[in-house]
N, C-alpha and C. Protein backbone atom coordinates (compact mmCIF):
# COMPACT_ATOMS: atom_id res chain seq x y z
N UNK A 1 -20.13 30.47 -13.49
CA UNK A 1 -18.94 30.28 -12.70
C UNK A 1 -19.23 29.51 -11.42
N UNK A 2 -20.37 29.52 -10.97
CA UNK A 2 -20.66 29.20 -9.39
C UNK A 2 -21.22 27.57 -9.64
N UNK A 3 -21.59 27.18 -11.06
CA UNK A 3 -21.71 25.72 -11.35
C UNK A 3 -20.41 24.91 -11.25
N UNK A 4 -19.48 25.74 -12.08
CA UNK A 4 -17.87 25.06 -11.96
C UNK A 4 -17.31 24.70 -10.72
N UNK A 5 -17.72 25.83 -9.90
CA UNK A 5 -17.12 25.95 -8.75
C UNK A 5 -17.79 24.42 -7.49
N UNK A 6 -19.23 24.12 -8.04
CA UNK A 6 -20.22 23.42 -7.21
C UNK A 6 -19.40 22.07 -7.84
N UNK A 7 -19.10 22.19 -9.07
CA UNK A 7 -18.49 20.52 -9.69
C UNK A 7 -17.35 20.72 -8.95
N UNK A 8 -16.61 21.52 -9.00
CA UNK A 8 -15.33 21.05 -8.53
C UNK A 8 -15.49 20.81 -7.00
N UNK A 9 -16.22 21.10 -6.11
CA UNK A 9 -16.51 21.00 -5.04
C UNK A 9 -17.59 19.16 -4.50
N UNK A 10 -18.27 18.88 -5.36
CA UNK A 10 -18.85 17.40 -5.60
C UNK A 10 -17.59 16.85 -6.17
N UNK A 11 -16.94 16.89 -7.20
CA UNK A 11 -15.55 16.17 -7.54
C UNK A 11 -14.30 15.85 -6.22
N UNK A 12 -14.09 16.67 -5.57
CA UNK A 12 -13.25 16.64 -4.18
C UNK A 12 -14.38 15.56 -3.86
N UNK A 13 -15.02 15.86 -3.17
CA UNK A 13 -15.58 14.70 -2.19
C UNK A 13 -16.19 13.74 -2.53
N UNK A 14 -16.40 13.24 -3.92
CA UNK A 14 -16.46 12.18 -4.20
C UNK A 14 -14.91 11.25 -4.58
N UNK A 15 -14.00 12.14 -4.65
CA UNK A 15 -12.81 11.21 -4.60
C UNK A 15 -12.39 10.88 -3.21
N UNK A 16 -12.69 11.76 -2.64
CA UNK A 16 -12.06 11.72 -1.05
C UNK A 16 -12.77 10.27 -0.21
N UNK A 17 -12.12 9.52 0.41
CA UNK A 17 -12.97 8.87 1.61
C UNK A 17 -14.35 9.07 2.40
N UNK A 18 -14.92 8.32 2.10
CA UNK A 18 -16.22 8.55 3.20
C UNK A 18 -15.75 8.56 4.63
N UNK A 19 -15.04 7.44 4.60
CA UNK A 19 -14.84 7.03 6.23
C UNK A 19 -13.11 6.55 6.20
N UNK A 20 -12.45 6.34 7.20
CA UNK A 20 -11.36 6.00 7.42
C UNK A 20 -10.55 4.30 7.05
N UNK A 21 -11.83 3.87 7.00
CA UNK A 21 -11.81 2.73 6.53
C UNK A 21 -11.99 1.92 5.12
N UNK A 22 -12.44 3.13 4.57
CA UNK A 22 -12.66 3.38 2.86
C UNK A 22 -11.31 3.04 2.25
N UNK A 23 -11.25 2.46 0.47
CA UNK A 23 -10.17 2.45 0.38
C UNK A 23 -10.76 2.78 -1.35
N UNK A 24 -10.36 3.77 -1.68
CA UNK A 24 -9.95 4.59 -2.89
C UNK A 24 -8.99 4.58 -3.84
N UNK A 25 -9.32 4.66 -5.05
CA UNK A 25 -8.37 5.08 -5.84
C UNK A 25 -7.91 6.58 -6.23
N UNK A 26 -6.70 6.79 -6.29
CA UNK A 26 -6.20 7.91 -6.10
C UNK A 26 -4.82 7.84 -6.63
N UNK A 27 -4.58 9.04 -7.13
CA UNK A 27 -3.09 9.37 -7.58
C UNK A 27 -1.70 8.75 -6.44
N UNK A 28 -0.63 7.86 -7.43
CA UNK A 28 0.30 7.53 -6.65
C UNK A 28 1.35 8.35 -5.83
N UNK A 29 1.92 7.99 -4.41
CA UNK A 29 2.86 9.21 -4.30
C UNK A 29 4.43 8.81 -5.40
N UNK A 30 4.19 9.60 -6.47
CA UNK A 30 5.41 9.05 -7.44
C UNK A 30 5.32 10.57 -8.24
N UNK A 31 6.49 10.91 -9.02
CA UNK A 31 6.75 11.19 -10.15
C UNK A 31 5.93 11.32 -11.43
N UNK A 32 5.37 10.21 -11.24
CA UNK A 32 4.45 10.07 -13.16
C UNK A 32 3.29 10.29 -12.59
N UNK A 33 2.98 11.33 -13.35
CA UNK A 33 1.54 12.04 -13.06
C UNK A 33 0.43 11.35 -12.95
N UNK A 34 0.54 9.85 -14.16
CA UNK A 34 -0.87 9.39 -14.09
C UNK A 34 -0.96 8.17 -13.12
N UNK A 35 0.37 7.53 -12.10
CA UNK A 35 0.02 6.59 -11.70
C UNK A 35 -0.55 6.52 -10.65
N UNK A 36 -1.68 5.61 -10.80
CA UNK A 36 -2.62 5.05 -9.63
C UNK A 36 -2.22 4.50 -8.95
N UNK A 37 -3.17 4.91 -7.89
CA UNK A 37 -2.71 3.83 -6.49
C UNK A 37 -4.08 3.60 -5.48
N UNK A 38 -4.00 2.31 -4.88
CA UNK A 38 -5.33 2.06 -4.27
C UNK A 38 -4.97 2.83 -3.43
N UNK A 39 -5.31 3.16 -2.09
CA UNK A 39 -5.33 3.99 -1.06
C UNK A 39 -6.23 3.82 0.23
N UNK A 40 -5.82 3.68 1.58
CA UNK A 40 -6.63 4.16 2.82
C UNK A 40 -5.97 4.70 3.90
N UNK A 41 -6.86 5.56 4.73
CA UNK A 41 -6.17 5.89 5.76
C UNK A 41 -6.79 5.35 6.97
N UNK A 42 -5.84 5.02 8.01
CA UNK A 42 -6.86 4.51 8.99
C UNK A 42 -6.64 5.32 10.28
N UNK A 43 -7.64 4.54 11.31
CA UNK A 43 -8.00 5.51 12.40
C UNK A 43 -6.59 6.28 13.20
N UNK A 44 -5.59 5.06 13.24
CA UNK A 44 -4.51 6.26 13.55
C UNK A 44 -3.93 7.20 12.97
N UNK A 45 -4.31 7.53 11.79
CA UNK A 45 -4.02 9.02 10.30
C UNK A 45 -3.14 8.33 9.65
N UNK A 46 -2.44 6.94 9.37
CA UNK A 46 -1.78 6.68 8.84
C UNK A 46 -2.11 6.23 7.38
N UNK A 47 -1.37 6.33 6.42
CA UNK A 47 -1.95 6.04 5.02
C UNK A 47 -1.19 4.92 4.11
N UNK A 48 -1.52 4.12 3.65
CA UNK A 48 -1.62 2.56 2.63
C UNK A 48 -1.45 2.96 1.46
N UNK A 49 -0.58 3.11 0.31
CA UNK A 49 -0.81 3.20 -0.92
C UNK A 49 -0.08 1.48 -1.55
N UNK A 50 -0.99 1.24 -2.28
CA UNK A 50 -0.90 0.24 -3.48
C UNK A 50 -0.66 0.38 -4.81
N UNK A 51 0.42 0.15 -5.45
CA UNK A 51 0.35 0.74 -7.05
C UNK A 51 1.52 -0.29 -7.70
N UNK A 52 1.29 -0.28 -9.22
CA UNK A 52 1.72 -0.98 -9.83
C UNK A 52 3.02 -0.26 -10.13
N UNK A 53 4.12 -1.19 -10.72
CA UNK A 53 5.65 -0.87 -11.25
C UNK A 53 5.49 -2.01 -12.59
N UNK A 54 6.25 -1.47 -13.69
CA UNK A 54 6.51 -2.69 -14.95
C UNK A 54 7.51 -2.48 -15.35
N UNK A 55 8.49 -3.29 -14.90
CA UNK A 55 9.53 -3.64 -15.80
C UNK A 55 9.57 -4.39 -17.02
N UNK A 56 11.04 -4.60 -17.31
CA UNK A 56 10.97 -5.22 -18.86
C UNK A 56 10.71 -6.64 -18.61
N UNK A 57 10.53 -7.64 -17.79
CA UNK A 57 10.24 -8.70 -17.72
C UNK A 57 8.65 -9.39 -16.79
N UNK A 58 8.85 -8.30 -16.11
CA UNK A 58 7.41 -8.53 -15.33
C UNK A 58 6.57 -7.42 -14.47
N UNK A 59 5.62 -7.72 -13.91
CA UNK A 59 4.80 -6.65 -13.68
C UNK A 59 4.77 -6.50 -11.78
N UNK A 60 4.73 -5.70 -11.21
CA UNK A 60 5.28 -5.37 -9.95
C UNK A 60 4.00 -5.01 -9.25
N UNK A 61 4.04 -5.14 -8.01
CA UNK A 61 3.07 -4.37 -7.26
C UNK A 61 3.54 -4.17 -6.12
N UNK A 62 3.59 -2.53 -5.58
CA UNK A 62 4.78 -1.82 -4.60
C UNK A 62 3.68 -1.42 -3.46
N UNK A 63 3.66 -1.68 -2.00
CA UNK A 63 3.07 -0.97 -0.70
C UNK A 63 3.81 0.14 -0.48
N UNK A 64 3.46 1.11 0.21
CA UNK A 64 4.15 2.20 0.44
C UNK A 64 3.30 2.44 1.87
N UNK A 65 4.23 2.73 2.68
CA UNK A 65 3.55 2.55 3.81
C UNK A 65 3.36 4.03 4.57
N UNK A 66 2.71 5.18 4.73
CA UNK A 66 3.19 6.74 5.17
C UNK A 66 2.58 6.99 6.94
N UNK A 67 3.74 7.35 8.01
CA UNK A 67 3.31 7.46 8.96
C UNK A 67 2.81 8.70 9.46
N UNK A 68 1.81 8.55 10.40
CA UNK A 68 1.12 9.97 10.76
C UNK A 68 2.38 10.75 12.01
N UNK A 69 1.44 11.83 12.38
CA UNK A 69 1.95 12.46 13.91
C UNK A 69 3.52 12.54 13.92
N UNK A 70 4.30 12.95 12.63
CA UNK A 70 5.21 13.29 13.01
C UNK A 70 6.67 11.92 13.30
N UNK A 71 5.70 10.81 13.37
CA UNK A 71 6.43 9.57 13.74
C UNK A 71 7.61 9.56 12.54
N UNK A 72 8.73 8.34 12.72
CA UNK A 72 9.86 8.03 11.84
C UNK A 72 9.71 6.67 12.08
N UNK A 73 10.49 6.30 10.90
CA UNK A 73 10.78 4.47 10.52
C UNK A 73 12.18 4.50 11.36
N UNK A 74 12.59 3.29 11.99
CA UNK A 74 13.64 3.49 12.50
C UNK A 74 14.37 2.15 11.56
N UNK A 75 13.07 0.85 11.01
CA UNK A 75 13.41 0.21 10.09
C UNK A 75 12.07 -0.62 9.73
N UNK A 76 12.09 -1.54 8.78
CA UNK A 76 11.15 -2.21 7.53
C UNK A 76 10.35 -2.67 8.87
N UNK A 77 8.80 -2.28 8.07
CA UNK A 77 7.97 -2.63 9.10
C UNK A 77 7.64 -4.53 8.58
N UNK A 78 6.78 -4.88 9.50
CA UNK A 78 6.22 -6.27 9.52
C UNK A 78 4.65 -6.15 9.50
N UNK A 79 4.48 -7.19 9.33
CA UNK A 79 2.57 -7.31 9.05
C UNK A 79 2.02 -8.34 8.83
N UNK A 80 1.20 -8.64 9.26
CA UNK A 80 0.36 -9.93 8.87
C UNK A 80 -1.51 -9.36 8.70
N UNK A 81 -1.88 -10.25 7.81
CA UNK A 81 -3.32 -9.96 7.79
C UNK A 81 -4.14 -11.48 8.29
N UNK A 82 -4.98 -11.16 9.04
CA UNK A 82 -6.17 -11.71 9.26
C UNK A 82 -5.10 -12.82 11.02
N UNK A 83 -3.97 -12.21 11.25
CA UNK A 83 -3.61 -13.18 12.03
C UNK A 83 -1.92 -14.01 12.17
N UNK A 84 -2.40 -14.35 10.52
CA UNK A 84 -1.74 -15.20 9.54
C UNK A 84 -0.23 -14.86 9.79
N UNK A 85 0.41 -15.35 8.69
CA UNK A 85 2.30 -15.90 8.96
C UNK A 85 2.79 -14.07 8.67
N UNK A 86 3.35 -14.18 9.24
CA UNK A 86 4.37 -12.23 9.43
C UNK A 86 4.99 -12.56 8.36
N UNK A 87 4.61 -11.09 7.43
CA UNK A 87 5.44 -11.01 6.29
C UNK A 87 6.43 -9.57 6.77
N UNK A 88 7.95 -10.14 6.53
CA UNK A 88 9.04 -9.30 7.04
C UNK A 88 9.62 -8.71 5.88
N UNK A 89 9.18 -7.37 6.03
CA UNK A 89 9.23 -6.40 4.40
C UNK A 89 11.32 -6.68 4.31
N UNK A 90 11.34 -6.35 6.06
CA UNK A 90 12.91 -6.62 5.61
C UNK A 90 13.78 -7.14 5.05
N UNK A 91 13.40 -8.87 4.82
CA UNK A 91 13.56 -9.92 3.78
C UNK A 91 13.42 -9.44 2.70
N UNK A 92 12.38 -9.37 2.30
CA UNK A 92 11.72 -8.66 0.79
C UNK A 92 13.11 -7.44 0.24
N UNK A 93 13.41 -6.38 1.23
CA UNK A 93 14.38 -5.49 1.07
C UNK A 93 15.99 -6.05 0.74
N UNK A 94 16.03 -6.92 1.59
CA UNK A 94 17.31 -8.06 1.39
C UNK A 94 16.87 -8.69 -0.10
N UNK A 95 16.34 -8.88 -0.02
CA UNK A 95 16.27 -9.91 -1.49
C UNK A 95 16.61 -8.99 -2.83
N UNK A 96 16.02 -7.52 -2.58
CA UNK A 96 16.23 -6.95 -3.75
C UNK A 96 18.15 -6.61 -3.95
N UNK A 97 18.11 -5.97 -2.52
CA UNK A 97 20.04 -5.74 -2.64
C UNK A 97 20.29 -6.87 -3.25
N UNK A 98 19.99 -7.93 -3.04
CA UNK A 98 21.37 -9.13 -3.41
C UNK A 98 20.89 -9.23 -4.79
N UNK A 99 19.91 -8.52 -5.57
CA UNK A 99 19.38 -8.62 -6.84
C UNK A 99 19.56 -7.52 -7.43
N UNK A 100 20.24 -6.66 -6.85
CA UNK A 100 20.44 -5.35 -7.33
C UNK A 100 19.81 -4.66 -7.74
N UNK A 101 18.65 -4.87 -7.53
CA UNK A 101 17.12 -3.92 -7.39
C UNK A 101 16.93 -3.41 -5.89
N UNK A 102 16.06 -2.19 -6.08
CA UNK A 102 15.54 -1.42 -5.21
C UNK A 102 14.15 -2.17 -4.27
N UNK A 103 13.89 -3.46 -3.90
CA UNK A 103 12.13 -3.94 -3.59
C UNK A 103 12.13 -3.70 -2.26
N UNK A 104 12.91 -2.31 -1.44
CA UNK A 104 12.58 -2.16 -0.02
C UNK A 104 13.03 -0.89 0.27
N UNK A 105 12.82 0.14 1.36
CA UNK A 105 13.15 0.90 1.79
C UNK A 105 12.47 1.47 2.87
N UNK A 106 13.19 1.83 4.05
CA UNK A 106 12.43 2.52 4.94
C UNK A 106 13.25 3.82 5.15
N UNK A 107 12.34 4.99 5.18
CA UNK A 107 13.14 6.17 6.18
C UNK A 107 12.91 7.38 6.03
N UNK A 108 12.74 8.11 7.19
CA UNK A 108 11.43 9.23 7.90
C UNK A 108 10.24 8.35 7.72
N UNK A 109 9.44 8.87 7.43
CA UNK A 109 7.74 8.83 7.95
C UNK A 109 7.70 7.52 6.78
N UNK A 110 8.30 7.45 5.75
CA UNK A 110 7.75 6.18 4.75
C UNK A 110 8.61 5.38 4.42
N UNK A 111 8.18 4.22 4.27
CA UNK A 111 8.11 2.59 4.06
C UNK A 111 7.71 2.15 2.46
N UNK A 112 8.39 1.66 1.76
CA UNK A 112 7.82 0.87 0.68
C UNK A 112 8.42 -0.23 0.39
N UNK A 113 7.94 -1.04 -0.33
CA UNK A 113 7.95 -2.92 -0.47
C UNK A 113 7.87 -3.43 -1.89
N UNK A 114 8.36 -4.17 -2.74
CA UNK A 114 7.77 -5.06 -2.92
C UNK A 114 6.89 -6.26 -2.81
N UNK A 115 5.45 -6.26 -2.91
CA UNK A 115 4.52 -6.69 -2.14
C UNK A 115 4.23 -7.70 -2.93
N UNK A 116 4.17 -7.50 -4.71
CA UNK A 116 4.12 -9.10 -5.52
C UNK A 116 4.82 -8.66 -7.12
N UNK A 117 5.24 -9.88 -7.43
CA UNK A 117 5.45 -9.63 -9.05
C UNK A 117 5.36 -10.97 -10.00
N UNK A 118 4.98 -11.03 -11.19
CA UNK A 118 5.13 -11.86 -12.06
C UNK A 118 4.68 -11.52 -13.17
N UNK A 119 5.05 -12.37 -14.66
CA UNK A 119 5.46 -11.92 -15.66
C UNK A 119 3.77 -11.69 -16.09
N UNK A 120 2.23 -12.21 -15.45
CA UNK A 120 1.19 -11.94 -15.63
C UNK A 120 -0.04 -11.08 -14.45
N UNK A 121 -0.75 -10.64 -14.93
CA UNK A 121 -1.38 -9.94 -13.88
C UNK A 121 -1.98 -10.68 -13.15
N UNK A 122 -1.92 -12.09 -12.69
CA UNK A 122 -2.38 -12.31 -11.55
C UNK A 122 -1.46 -13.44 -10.77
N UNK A 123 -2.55 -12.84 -9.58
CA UNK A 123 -1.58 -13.32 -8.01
C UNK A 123 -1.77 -14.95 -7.96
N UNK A 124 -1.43 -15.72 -7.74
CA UNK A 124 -1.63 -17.18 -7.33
C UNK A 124 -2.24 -17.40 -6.08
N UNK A 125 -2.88 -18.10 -5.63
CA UNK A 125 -3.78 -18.40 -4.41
C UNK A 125 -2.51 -18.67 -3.32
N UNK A 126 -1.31 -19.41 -3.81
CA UNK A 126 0.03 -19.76 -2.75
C UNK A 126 0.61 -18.33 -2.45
N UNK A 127 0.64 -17.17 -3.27
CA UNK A 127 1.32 -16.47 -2.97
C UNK A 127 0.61 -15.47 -1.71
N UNK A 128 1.31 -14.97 -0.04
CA UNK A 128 0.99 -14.21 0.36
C UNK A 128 0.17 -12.60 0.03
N UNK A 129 0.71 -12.15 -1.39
CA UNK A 129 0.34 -10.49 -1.55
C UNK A 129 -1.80 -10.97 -1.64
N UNK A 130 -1.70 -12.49 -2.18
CA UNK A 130 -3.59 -12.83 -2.21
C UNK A 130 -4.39 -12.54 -1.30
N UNK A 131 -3.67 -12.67 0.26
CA UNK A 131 -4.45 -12.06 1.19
C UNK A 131 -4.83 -10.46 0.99
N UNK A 132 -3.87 -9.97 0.76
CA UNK A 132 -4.87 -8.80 0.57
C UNK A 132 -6.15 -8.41 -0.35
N UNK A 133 -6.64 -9.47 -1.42
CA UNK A 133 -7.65 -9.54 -2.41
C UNK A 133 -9.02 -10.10 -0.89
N UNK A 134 -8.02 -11.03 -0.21
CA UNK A 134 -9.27 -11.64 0.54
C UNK A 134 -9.56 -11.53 2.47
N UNK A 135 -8.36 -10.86 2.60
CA UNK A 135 -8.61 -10.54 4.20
C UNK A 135 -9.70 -9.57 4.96
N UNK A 136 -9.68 -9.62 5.78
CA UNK A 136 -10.45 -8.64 6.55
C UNK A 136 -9.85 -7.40 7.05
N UNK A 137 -8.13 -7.71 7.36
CA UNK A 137 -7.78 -6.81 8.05
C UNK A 137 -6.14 -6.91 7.72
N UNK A 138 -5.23 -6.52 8.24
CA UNK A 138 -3.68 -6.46 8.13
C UNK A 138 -2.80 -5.30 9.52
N UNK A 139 -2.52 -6.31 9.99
CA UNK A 139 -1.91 -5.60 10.52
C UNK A 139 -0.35 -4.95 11.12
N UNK A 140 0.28 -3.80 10.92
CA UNK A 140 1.65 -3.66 11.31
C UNK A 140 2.01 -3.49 12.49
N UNK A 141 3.19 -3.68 12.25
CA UNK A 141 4.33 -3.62 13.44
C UNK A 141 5.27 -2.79 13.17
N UNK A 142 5.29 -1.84 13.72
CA UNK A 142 5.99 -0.48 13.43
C UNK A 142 6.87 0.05 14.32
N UNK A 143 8.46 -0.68 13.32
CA UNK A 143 9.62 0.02 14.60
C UNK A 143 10.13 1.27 13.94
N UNK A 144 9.75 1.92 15.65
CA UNK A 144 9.97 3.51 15.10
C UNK A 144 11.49 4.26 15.63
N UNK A 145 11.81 5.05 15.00
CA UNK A 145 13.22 5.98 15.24
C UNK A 145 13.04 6.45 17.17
N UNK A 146 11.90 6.43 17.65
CA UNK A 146 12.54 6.58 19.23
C UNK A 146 12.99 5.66 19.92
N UNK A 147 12.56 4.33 19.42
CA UNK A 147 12.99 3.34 19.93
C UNK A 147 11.98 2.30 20.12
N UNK A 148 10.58 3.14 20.03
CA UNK A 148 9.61 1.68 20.16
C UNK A 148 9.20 1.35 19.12
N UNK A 149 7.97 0.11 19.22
CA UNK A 149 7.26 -0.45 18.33
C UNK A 149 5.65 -0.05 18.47
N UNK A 150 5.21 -0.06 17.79
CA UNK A 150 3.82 0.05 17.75
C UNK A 150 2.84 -0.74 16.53
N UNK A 151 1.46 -1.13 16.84
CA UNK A 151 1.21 -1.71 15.92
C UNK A 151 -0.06 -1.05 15.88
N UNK A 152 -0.25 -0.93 14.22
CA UNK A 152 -1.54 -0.46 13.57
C UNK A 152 -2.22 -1.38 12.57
N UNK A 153 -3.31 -0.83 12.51
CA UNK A 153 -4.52 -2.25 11.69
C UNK A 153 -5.18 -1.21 10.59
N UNK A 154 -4.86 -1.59 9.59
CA UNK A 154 -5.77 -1.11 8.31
C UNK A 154 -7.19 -2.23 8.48
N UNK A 155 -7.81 -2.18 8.15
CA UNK A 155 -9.31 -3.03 7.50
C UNK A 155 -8.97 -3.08 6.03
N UNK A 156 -9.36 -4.15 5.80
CA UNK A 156 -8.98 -4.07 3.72
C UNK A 156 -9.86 -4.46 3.38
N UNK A 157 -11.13 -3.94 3.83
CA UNK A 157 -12.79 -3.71 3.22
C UNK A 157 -12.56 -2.71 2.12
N UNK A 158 -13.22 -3.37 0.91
CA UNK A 158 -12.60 -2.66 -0.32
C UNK A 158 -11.34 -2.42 -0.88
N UNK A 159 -10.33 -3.34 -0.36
CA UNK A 159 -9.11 -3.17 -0.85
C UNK A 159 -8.87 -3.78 -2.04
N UNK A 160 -9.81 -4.63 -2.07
CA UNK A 160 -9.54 -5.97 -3.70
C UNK A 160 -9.78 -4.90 -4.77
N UNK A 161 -10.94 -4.40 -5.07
CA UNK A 161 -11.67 -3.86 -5.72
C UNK A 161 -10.61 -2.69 -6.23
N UNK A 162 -10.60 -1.75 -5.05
CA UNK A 162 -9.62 -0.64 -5.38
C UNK A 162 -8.29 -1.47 -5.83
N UNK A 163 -7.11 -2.41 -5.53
CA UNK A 163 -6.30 -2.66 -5.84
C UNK A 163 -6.08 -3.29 -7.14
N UNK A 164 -7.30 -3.76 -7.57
CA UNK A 164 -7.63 -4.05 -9.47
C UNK A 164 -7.53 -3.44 -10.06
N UNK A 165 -8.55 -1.80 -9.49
CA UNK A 165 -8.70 -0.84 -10.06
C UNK A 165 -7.43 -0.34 -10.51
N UNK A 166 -6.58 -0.17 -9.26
CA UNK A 166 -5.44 0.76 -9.43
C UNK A 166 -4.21 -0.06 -10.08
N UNK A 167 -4.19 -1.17 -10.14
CA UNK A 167 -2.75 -2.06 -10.46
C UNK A 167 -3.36 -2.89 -11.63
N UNK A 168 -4.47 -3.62 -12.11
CA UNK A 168 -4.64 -4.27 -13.10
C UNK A 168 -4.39 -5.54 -12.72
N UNK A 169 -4.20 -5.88 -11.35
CA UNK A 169 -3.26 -6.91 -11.09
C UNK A 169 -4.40 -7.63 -10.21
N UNK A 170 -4.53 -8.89 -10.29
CA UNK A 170 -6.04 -9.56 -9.52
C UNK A 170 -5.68 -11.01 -9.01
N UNK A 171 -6.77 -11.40 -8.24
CA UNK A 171 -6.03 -12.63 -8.24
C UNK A 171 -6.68 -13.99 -9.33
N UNK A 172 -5.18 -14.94 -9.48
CA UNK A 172 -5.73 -15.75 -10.42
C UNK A 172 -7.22 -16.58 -10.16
């Protein structure tokens, strides 16, 4: 009994993060039991999930964005990695209404996006979601329900890797 107990105890912490900057694969926050999702949390407790969606025509890949300390979305956050051109989830959210799809939502503590899609698993070098296969870093802009903004920085050291893992989805 006390072997089971030692695996299940090495099993936790080898799924878990080493460090805050780690990025893991791990169960999606969804419904279907088996879907994956890349995953990190960073130094301000906030957490990144990456995971795939498939519809009948093409293959999806959704951010989900979860805030720490109690904070609220007051609306669609923004972000850029490594610097680079601000991607405005809000657009992305607009685009789905007028398509009558769901590719945005913000409200309480979480955020999710449509981040890329096409009818094959990989990203094109033109398309923005590629930075995340190749950046260093990403960072948001987070307007919150009291009224301010704040901005937080994931590192996406190991994000390629885990986001293959978890979505199937790579770049071309």
């Amino acid at each position: 009994m006390k072997s089971i107990a030692a695996l299940a105890l090495i099993l936790m912490v080898a799924a878990a993060p080493a460090a805050a900057e780690d990025w893991f694969v791990a169960r999606a926050p969804s419904d279907t039991p088996d879907l994956l999702a890349a995953s990190t949390v960073n130094a301000d407790g906030h957490r990144l999930y990456v995971w795939p969606f498939q519809d009948r025509e093409r293959q999806l890949v959704m951010i989900e964005l979860h805030l720490a300390d109690g904070l609220a979305f007051a609306a669609m956050p923004r972000y850029r990695i490594d610097g680079g051109a601000e991607v405005d989830t809000d657009t992305i959210r607009q685009e789905g209404e007028r398509a009558n799809v769901m590719w945005g939502h913000a409200g309480g503590a979480v955020a999710f996006w449509k981040a890329w899609s096409g009818p094959e698993p990989l990203v094109p070098e033109s398309h923005p979601f590629r930075h995340w296969y190749t950046g260093d870093n990403v960072a948001f802009t987070l307007p919150l329900a009291d009224g301010s903004e704040r901005t937080t920085v994931f590192p996406l050291t190991g994000a390629a890797a885990a986001i293959l893992a978890a979505t199937a989805v790579g770049p071309e």
